[in-house]
C-alpha atoms as a PDB file:
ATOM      1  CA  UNK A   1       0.000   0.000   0.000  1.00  0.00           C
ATOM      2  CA  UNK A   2       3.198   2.106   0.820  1.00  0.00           C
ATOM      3  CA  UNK A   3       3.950   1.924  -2.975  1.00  0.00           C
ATOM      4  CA  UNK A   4       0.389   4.253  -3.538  1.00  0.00           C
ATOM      5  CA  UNK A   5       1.652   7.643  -3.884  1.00  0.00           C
ATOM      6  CA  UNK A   6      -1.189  10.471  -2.793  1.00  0.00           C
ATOM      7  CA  UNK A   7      -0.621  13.941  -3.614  1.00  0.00           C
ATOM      8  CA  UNK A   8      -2.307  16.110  -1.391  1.00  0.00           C
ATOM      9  CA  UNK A   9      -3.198  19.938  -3.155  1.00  0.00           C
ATOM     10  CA  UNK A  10      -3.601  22.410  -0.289  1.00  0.00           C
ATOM     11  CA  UNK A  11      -4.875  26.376  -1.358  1.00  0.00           C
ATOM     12  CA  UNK A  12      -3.795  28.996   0.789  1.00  0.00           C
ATOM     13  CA  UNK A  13      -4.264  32.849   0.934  1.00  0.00           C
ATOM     14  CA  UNK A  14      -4.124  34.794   4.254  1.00  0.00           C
ATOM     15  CA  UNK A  15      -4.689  31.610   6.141  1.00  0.00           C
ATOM     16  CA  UNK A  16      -2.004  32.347   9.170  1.00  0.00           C
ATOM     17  CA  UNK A  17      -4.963  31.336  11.591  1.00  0.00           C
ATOM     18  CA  UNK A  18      -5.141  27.919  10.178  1.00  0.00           C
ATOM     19  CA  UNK A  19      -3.097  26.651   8.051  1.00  0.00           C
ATOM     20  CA  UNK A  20      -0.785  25.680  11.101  1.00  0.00           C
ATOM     21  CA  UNK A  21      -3.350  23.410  11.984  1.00  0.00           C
ATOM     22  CA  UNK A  22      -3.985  22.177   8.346  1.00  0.00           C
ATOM     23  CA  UNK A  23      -0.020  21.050   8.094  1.00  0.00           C
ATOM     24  CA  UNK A  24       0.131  19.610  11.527  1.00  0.00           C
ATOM     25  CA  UNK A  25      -2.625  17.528  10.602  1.00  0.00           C
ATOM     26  CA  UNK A  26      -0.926  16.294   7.155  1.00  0.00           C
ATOM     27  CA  UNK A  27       2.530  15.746   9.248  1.00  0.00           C
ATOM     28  CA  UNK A  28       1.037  13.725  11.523  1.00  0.00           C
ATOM     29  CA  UNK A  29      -0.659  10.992   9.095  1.00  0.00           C
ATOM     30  CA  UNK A  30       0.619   7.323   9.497  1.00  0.00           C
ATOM     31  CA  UNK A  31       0.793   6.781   5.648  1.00  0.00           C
ATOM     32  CA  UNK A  32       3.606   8.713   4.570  1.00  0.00           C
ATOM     33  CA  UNK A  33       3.605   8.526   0.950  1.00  0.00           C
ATOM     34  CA  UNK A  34       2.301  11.802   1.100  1.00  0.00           C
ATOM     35  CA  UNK A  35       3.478  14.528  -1.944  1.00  0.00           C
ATOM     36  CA  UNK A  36       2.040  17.634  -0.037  1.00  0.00           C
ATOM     37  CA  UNK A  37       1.708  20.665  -2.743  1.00  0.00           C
ATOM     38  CA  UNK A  38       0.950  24.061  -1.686  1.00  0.00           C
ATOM     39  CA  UNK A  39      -0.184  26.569  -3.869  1.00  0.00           C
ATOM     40  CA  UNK A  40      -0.672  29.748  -2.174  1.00  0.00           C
ATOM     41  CA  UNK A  41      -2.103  32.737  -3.614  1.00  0.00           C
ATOM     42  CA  UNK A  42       0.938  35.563  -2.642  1.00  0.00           C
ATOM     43  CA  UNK A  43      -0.710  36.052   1.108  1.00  0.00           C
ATOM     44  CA  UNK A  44       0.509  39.241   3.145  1.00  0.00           C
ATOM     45  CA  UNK A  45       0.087  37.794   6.318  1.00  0.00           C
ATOM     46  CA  UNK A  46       2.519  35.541   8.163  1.00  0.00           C
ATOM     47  CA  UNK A  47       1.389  32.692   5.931  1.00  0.00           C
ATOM     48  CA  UNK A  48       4.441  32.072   4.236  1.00  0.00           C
ATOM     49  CA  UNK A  49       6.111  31.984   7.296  1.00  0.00           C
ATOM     50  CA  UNK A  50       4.413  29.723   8.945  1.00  0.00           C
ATOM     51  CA  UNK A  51       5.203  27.337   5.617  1.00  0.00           C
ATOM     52  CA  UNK A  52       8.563  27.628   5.572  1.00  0.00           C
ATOM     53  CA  UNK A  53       8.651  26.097   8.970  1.00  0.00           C
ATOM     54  CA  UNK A  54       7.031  23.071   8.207  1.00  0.00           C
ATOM     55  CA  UNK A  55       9.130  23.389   4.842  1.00  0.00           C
ATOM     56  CA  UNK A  56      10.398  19.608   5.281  1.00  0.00           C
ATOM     57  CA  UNK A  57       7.204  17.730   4.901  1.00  0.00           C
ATOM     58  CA  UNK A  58       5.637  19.900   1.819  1.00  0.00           C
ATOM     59  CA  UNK A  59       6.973  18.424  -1.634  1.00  0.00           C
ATOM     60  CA  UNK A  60       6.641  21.468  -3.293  1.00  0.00           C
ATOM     61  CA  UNK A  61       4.972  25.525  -2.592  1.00  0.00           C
ATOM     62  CA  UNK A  62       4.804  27.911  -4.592  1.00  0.00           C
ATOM     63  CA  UNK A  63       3.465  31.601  -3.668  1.00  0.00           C
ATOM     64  CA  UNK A  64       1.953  34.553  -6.546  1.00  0.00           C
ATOM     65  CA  UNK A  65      -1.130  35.318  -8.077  1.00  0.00           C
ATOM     66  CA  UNK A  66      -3.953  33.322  -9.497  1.00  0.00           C
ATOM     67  CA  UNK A  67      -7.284  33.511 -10.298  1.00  0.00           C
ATOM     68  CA  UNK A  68      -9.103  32.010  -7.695  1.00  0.00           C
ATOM     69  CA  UNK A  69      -8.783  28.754  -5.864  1.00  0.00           C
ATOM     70  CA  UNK A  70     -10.108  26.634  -8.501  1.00  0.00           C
ATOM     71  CA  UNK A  71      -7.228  27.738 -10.588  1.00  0.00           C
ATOM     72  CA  UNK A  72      -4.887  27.329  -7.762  1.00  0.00           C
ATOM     73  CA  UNK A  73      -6.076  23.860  -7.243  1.00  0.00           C
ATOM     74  CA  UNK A  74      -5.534  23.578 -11.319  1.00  0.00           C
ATOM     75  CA  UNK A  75      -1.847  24.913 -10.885  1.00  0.00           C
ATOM     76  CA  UNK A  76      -1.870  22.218  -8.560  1.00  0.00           C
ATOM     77  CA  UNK A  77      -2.734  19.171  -9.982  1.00  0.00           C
ATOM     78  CA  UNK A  78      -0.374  20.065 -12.981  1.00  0.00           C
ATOM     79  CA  UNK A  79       2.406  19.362 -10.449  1.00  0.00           C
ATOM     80  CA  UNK A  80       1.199  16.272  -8.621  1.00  0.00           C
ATOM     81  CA  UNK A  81       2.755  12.930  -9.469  1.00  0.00           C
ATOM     82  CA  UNK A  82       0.931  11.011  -6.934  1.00  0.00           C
ATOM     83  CA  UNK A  83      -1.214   8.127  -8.004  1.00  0.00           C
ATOM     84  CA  UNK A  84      -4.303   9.691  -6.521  1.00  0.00           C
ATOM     85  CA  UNK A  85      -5.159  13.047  -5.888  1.00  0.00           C
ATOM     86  CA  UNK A  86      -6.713  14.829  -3.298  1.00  0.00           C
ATOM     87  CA  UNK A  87      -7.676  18.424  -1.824  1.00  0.00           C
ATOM     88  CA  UNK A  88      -6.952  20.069   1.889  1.00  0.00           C
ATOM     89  CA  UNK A  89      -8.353  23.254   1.872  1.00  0.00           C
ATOM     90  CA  UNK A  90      -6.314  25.570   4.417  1.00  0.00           C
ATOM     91  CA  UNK A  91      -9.126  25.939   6.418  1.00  0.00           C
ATOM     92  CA  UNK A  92      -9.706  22.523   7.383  1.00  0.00           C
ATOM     93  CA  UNK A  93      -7.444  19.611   8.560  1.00  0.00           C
ATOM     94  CA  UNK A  94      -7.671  15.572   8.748  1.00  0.00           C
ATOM     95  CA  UNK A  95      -9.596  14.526  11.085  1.00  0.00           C
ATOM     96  CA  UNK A  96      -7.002  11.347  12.705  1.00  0.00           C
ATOM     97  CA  UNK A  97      -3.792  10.374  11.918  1.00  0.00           C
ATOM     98  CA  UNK A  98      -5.183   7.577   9.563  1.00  0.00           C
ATOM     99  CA  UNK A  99      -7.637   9.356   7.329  1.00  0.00           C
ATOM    100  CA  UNK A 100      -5.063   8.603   4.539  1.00  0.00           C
ATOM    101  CA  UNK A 101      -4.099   5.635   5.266  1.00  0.00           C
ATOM    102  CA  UNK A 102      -7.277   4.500   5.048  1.00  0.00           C
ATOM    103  CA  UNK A 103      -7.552   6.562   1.720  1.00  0.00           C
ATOM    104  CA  UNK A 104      -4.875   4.313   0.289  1.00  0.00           C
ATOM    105  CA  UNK A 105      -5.896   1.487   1.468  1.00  0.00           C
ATOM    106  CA  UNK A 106      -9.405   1.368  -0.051  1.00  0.00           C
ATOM    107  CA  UNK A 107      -7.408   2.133  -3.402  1.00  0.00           C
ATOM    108  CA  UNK A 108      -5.696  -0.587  -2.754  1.00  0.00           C
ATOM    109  CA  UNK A 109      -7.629  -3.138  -2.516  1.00  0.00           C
ATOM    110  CA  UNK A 110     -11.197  -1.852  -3.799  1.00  0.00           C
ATOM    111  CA  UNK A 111     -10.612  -1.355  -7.196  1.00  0.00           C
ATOM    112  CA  UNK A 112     -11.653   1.955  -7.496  1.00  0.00           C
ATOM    113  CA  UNK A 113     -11.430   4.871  -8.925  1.00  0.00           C
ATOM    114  CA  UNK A 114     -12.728   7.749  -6.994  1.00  0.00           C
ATOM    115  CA  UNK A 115     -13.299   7.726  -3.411  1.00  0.00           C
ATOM    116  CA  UNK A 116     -15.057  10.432  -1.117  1.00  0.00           C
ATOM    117  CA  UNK A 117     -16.059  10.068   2.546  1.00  0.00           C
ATOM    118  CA  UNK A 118     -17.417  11.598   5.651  1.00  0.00           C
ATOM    119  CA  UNK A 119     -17.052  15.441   7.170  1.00  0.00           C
ATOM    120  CA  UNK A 120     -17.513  17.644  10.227  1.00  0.00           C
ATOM    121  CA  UNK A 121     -18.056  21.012   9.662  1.00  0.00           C
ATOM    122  CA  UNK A 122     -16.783  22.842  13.070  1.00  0.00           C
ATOM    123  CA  UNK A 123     -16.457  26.284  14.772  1.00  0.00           C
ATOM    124  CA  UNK A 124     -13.524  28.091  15.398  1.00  0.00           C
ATOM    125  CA  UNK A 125     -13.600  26.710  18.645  1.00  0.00           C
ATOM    126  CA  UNK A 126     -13.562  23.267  17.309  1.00  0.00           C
ATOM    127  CA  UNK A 127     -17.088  22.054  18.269  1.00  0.00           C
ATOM    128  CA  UNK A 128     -19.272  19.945  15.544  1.00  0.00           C
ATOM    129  CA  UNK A 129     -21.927  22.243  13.882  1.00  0.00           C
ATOM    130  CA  UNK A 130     -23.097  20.183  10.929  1.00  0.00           C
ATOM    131  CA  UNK A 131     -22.383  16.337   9.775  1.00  0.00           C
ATOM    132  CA  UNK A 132     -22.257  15.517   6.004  1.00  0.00           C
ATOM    133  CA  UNK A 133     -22.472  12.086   5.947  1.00  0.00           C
ATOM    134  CA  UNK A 134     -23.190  11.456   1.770  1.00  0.00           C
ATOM    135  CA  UNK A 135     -23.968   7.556   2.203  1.00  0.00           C
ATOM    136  CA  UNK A 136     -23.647   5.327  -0.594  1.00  0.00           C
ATOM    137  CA  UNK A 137     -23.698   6.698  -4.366  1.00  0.00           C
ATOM    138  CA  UNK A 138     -26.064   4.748  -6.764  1.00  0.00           C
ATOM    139  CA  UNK A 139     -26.298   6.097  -9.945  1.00  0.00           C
ATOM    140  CA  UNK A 140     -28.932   9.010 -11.180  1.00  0.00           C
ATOM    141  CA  UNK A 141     -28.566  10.359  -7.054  1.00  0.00           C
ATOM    142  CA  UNK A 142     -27.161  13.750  -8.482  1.00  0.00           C
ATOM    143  CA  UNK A 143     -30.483  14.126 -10.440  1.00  0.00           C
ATOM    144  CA  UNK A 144     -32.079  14.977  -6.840  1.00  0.00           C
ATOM    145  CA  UNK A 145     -29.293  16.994  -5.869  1.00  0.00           C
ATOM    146  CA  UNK A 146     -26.797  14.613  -4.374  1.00  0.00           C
ATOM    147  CA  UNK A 147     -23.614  15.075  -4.184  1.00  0.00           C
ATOM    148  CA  UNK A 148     -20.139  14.045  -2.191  1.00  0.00           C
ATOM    149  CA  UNK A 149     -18.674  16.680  -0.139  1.00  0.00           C
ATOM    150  CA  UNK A 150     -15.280  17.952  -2.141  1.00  0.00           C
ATOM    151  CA  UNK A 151     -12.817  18.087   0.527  1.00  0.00           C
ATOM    152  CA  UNK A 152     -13.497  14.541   0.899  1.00  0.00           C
ATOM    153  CA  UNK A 153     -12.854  13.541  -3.002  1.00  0.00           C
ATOM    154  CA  UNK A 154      -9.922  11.529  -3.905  1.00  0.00           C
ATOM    155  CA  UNK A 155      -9.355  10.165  -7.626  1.00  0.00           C
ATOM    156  CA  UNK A 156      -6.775   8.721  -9.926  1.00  0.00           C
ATOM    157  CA  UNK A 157      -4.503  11.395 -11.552  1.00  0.00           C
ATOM    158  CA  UNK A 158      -5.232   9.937 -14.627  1.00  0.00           C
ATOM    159  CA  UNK A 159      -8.923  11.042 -14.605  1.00  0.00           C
ATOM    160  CA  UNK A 160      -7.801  14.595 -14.585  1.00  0.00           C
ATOM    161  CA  UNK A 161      -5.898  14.069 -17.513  1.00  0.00           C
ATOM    162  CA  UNK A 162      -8.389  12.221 -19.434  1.00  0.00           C
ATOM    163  CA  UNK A 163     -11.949  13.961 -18.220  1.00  0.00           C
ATOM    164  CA  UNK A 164     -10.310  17.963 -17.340  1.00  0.00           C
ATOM    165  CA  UNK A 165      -9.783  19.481 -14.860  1.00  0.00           C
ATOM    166  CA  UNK A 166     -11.726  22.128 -12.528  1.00  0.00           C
ATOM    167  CA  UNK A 167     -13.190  24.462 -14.984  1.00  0.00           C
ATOM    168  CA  UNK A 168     -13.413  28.551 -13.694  1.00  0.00           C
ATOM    169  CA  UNK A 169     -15.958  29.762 -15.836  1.00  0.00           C
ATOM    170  CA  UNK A 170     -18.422  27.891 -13.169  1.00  0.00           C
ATOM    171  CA  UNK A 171     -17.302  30.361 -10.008  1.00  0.00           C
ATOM    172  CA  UNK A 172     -18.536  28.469  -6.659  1.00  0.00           C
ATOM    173  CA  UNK A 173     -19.593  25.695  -8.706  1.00  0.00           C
ATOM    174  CA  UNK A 174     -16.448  23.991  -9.891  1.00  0.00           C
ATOM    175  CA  UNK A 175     -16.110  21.720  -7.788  1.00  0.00           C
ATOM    176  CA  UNK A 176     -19.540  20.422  -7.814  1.00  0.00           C
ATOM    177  CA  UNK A 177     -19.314  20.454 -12.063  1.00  0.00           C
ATOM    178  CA  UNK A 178     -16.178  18.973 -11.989  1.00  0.00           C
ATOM    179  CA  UNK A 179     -17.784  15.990  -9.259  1.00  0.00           C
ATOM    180  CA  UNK A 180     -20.977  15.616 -11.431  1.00  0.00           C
ATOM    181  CA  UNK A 181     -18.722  15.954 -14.702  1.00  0.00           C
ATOM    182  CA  UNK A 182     -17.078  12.499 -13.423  1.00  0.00           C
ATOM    183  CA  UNK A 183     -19.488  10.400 -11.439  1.00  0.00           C
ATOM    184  CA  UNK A 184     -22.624  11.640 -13.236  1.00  0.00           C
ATOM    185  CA  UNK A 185     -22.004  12.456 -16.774  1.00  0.00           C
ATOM    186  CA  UNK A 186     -19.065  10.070 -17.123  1.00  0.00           C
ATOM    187  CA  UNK A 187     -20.737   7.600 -14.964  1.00  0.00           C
ATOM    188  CA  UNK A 188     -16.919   7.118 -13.169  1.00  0.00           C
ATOM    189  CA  UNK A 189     -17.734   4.405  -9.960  1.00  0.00           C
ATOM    190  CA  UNK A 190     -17.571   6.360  -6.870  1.00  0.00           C
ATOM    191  CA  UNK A 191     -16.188   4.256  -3.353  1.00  0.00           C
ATOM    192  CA  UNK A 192     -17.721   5.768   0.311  1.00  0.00           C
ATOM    193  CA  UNK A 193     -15.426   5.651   3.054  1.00  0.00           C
ATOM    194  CA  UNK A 194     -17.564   5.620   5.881  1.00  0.00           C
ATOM    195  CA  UNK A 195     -15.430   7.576   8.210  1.00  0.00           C
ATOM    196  CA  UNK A 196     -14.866  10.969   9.174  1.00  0.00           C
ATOM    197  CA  UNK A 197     -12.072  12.191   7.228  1.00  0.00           C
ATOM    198  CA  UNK A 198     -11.889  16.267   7.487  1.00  0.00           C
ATOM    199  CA  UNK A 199     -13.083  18.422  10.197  1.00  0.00           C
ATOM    200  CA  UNK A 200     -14.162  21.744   7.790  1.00  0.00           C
ATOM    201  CA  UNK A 201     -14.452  25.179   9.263  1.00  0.00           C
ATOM    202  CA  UNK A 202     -17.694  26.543   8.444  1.00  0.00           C
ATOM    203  CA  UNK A 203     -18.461  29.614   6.758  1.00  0.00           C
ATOM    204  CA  UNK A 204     -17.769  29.980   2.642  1.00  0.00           C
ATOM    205  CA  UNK A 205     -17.682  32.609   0.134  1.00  0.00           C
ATOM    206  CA  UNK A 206     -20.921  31.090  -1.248  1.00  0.00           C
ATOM    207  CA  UNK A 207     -22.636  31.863   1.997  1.00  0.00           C
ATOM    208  CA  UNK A 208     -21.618  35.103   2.970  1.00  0.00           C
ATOM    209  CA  UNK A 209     -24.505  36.853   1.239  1.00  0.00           C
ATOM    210  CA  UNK A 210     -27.641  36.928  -0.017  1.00  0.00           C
ATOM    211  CA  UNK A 211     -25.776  37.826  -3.115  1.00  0.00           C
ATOM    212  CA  UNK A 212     -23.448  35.251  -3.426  1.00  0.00           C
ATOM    213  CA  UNK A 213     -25.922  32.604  -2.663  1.00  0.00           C
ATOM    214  CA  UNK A 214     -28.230  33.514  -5.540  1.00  0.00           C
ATOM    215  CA  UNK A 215     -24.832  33.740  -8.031  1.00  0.00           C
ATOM    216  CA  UNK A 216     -23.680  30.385  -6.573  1.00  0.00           C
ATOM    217  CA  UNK A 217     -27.425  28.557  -7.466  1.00  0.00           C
ATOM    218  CA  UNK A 218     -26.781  30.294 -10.931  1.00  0.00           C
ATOM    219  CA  UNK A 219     -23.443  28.384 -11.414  1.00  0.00           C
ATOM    220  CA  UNK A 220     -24.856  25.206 -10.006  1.00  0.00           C
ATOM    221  CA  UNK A 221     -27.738  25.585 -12.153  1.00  0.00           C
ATOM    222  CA  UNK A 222     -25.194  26.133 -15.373  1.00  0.00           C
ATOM    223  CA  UNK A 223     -23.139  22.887 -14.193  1.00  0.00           C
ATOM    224  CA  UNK A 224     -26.078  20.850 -13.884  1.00  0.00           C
ATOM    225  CA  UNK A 225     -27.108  21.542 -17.670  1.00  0.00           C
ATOM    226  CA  UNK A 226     -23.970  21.418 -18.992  1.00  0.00           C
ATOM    227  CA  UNK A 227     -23.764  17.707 -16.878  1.00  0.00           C
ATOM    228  CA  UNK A 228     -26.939  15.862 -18.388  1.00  0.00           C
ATOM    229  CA  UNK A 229     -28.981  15.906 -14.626  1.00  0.00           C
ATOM    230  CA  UNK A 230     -32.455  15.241 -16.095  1.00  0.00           C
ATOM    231  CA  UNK A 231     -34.133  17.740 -13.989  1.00  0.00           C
ATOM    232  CA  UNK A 232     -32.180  20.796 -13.472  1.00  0.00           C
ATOM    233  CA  UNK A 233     -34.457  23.397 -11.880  1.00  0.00           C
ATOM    234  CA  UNK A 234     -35.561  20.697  -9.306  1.00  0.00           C
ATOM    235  CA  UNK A 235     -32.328  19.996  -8.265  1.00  0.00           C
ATOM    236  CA  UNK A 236     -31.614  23.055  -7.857  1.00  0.00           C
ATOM    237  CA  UNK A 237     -33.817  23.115  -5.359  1.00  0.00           C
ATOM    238  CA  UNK A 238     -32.981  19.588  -3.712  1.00  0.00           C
ATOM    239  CA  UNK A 239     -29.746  19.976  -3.264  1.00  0.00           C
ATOM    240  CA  UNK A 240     -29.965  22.929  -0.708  1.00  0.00           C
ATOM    241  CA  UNK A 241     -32.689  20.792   0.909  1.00  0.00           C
ATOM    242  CA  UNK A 242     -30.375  18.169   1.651  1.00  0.00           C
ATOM    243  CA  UNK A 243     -28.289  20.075   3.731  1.00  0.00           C
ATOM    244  CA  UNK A 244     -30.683  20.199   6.238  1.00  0.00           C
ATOM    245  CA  UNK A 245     -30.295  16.837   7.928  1.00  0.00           C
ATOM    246  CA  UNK A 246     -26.593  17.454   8.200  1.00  0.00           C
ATOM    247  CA  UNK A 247     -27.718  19.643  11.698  1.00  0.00           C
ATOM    248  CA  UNK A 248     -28.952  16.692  13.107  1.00  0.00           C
END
């Protein structure tokens, strides 16, 4: 399993409150054939300072100007070499030393290609506010608004290469059009871990308006067309809905 090489793409800008956190919890993993990228986004805080003391365990980090995380994430996966590829946002952090461990192993031995699994969304203070807990995939889910949560998404490299990558002209969206671009339109086999795997700080640009919420249902709404979901207006209204259970 040791052989299975994971790069890990990590997003930073500004993120001196966390990303200590975020890097701690990479360092710490039992599996340790880890290829930890950072891209980060030219931050003006004491970001890069905090990553050039934890210099040793990231592969490679590069700082300067993008367009957004999505492209960030692009510059990203560009430079991985891993087998499988996966996302820490600098905001969040694994939730036990063996989330990727157990990553690898259910590539190793499952026969799959993309794998997503279980997340906490806390508080600054730490403390569970919402559970995401996805369950099993079966296909034609994402035509009632299903859908994995993205920190949590792992896949071979070479899916990147053959389907795209994220694309930006879908703003808040590109994750979810790049997810339902795989498992939905390309009808890719997608593995649930059923664990816990990231503890994600709440919050998100998506959410922090009124404003941004009714852009982000536009670019959902545009990634579902563009995807083949069946019913595109409905889901657009189901998959909000389904956030609801994740407070209880």
């Amino acid at each position: 399993m040791q052989n299975l090489k994971i790069s890990l793409i990590t997003v930073a800008f500004n993120a001196q409150n966390t990303i200590a956190k975020c890097l701690e919890s990479v360092k710490g993993q039992t599996f340790s054939n880890i290829q930890h990228i950072v891209v980060d986004g030219g931050s003006t805080d004491g970001t890069l300072q905090i990553l050039e003391k934890y210099s040793e365990n990231i592969a490679i980090l590069i700082s300067g100007p993008d367009r957004g995380i999505y492209d960030a994430m692009n510059k990203g996966i560009k430079m991985a070499t891993g087998d499988i590829i996966g996302t820490l946002n600098a905001d969040d952090y694994l939730a036990d030393d063996q989330a990727i461990s157990d990553v690898a192993e259910a590539f190793a031995t499952q026969n799959i290609n993309i794998l997503y699994g279980d997340l906490d969304f806390i508080d600054l203070n730490g403390l569970i506010v919402r559970k995401w807990r996805s369950g099993i995939y079966r296909r034609g889910l994402c035509n009632w608004g299903w859908m994995p949560p993205h920190p949590t998404f792992y896949c071979k490299r070479e899916l990147f290469e053959r389907l795209g990558s994220y694309k930006l002209d879908y703003g808040s969206a590109a994750d979810y059009e790049l997810m339902i671009r795989f498992i939905h339109l390309n009808k890719i086999d997608a593995f649930h871990l059923d664990k816990v795997i990231i503890k994600m700080l709440v919050g998100g640009v998506s959410n922090k308006s009124l404003v941004n919420r009714v852009k982000a249902s536009g670019f959902d709404l545009k990634a579902m067309r563009s995807n083949g979901i069946k019913f595109p207006l409905m889901t657009l209204v189901m998959k909000p809905l389904r956030k609801i259970m994740q407070f209880f």
